[in-house]
C-alpha atoms as a PDB file:
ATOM      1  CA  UNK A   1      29.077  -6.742 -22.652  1.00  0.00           C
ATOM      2  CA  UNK A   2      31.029  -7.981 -19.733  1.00  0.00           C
ATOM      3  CA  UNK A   3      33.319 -10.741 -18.945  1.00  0.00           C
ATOM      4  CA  UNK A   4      33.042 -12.560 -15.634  1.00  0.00           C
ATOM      5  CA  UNK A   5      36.373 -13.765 -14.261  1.00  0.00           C
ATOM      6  CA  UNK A   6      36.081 -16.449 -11.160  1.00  0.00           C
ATOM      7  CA  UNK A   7      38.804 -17.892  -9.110  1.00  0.00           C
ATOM      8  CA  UNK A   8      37.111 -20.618  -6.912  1.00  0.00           C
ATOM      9  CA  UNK A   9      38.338 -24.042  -5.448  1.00  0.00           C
ATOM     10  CA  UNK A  10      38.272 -26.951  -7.162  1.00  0.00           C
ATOM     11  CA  UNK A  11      36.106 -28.960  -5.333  1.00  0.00           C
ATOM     12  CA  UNK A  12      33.124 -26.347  -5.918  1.00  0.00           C
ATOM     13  CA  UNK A  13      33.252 -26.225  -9.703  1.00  0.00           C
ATOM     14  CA  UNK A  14      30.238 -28.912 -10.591  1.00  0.00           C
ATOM     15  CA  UNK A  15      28.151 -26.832  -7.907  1.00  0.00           C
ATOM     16  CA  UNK A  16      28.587 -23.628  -9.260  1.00  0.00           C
ATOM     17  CA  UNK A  17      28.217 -24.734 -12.911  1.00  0.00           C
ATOM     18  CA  UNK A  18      24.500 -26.115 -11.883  1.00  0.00           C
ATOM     19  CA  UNK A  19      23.984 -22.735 -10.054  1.00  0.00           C
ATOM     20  CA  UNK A  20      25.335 -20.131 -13.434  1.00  0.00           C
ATOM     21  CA  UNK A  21      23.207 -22.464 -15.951  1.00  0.00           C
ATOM     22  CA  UNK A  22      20.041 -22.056 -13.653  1.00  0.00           C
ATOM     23  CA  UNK A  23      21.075 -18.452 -13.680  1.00  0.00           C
ATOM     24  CA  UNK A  24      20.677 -18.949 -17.560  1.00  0.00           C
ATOM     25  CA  UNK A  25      24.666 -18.616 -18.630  1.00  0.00           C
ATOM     26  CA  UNK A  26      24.489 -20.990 -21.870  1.00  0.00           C
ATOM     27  CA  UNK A  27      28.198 -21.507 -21.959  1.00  0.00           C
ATOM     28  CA  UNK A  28      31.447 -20.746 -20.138  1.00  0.00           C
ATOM     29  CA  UNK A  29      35.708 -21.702 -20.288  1.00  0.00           C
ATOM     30  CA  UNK A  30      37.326 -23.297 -17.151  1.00  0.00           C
ATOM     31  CA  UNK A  31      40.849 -24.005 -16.843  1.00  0.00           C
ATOM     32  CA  UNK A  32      42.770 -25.534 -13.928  1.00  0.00           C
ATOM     33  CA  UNK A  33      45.350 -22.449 -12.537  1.00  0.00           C
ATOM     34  CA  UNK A  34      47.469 -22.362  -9.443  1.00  0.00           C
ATOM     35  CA  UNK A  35      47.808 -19.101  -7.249  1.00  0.00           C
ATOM     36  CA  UNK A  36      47.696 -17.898  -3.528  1.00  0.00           C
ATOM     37  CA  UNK A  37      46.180 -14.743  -1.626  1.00  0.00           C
ATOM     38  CA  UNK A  38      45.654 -14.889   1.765  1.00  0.00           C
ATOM     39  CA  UNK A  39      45.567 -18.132   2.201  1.00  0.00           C
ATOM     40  CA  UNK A  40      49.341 -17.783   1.457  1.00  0.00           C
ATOM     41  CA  UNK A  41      49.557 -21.872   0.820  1.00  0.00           C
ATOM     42  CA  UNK A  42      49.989 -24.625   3.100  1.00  0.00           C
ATOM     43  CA  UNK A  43      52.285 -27.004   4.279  1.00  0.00           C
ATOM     44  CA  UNK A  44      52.202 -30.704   3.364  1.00  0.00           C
ATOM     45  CA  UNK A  45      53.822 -34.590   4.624  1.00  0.00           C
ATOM     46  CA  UNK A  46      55.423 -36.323   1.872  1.00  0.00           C
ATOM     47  CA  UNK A  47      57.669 -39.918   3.041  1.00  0.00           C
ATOM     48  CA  UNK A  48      58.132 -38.290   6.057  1.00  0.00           C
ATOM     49  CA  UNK A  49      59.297 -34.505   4.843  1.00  0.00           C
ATOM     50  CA  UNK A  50      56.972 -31.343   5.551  1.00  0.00           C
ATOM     51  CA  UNK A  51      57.312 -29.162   2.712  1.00  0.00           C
ATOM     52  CA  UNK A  52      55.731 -25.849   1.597  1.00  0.00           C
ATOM     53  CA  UNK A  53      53.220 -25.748  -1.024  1.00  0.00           C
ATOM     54  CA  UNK A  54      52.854 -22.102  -2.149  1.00  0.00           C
ATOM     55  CA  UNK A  55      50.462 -22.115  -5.220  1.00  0.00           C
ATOM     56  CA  UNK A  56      47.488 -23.796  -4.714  1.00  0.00           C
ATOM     57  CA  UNK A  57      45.339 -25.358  -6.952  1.00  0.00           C
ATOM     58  CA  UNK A  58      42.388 -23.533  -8.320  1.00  0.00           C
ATOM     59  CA  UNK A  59      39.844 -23.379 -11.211  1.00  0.00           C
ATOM     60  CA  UNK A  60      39.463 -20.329 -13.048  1.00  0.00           C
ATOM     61  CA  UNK A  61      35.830 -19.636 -15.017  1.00  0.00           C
ATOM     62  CA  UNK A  62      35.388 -17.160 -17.436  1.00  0.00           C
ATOM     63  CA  UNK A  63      31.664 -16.347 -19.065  1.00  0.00           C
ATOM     64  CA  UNK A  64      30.661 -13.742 -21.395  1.00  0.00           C
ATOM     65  CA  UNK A  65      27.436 -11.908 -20.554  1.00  0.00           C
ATOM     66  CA  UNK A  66      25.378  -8.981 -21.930  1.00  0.00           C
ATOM     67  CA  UNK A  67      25.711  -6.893 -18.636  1.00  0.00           C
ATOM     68  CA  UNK A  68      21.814  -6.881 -17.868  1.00  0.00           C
ATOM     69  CA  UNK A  69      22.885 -10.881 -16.630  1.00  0.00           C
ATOM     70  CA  UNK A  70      25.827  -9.881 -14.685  1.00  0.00           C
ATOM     71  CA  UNK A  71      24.754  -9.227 -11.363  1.00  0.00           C
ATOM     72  CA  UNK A  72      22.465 -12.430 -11.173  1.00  0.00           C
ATOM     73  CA  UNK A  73      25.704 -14.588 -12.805  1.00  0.00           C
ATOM     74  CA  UNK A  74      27.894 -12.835  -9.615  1.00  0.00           C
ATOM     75  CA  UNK A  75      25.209 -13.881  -7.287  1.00  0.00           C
ATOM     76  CA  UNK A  76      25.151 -17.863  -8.684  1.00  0.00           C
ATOM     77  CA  UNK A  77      29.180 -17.683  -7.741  1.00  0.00           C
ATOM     78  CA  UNK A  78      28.979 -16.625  -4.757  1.00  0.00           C
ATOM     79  CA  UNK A  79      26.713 -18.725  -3.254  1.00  0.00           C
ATOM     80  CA  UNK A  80      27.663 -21.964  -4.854  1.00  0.00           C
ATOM     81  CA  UNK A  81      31.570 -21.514  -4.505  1.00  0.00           C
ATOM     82  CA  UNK A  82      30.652 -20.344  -0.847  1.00  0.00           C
ATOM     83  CA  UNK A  83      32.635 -22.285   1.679  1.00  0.00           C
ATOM     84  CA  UNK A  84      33.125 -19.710   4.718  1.00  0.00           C
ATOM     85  CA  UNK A  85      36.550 -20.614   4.730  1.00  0.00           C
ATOM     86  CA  UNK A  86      39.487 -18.716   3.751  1.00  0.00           C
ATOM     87  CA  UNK A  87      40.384 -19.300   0.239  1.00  0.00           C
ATOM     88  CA  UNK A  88      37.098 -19.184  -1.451  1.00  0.00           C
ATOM     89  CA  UNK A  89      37.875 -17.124  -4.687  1.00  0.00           C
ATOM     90  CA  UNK A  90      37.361 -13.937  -6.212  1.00  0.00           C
ATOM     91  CA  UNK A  91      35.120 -12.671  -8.831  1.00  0.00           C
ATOM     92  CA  UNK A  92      36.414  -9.983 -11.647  1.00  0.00           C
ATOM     93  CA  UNK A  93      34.521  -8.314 -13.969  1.00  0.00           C
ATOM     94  CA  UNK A  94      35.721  -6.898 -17.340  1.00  0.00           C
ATOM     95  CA  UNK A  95      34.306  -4.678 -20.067  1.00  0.00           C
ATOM     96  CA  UNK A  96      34.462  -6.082 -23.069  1.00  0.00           C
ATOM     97  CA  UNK A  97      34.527  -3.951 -26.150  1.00  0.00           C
ATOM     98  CA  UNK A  98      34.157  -6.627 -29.018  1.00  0.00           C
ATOM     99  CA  UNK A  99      33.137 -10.311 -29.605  1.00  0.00           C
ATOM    100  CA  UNK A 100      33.478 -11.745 -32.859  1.00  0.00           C
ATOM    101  CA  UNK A 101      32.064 -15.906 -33.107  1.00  0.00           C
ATOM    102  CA  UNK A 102      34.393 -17.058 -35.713  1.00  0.00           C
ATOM    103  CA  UNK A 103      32.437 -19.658 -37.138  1.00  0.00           C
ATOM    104  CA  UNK A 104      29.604 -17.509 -38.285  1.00  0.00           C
ATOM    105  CA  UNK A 105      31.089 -13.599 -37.924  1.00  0.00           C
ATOM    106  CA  UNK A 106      28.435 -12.499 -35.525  1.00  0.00           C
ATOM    107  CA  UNK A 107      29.709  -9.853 -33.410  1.00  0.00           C
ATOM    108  CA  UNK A 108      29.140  -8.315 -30.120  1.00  0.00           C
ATOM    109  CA  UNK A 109      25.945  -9.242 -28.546  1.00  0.00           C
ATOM    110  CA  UNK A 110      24.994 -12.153 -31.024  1.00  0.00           C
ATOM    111  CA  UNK A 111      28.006 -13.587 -30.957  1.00  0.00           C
ATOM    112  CA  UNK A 112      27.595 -13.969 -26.858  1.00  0.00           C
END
């Protein structure tokens, strides 16, 4: 069992949940995070005042995967968070040594 850790813009998040549930991922967590690599942020006008802007928005997707679907989930990613552009994410992956679903006490694979 793996799980899939994405960091990809905000803008690309309702094109790369079509492409990971045509790659057959049933469900997934995203939460809105801030952060910089490269990119190293940007500079913004505000009333007049240029200012710094060092974390830039992101979203952040996490899916849990038997890890026969990971390389297919890895390839939905990249292609729909693809922008060319600097900035366009990272993908981690993670073992993950136990699952439990709470509501019915399935563990490991079932509970994914």
């Amino acid at each position: 069992m793996k799980l899939i850790s994405a960091i990809i813009k905000p803008f690309k998040l309702d094109d790369v949940r079509e492409a990971i549930a045509e790659a057959g991922v049933d469900g997934l967590t995203v939460s809105e995070v801030k952060g910089f690599g490269r990119q190293k942020g940007h500079t913004e006008l505000y009333r007049g005042a240029e200012y710094q802007v060092d974390f830039l928005p992101k979203v952040k997707l996490e899916i849990a995967s038997n890890a026969e679907n990971v390389e297919r989930i890895i390839e939905a990613i990249s292609s729909a968070a693809y922008t060319g552009k600097i900035g366009d994410g990272k993908i981690f992956v993670y073992d993950l040594t136990n699952v439990v679903r709470i509501r019915t006490g399935e563990v490991d694979a079932e509970a994914i």
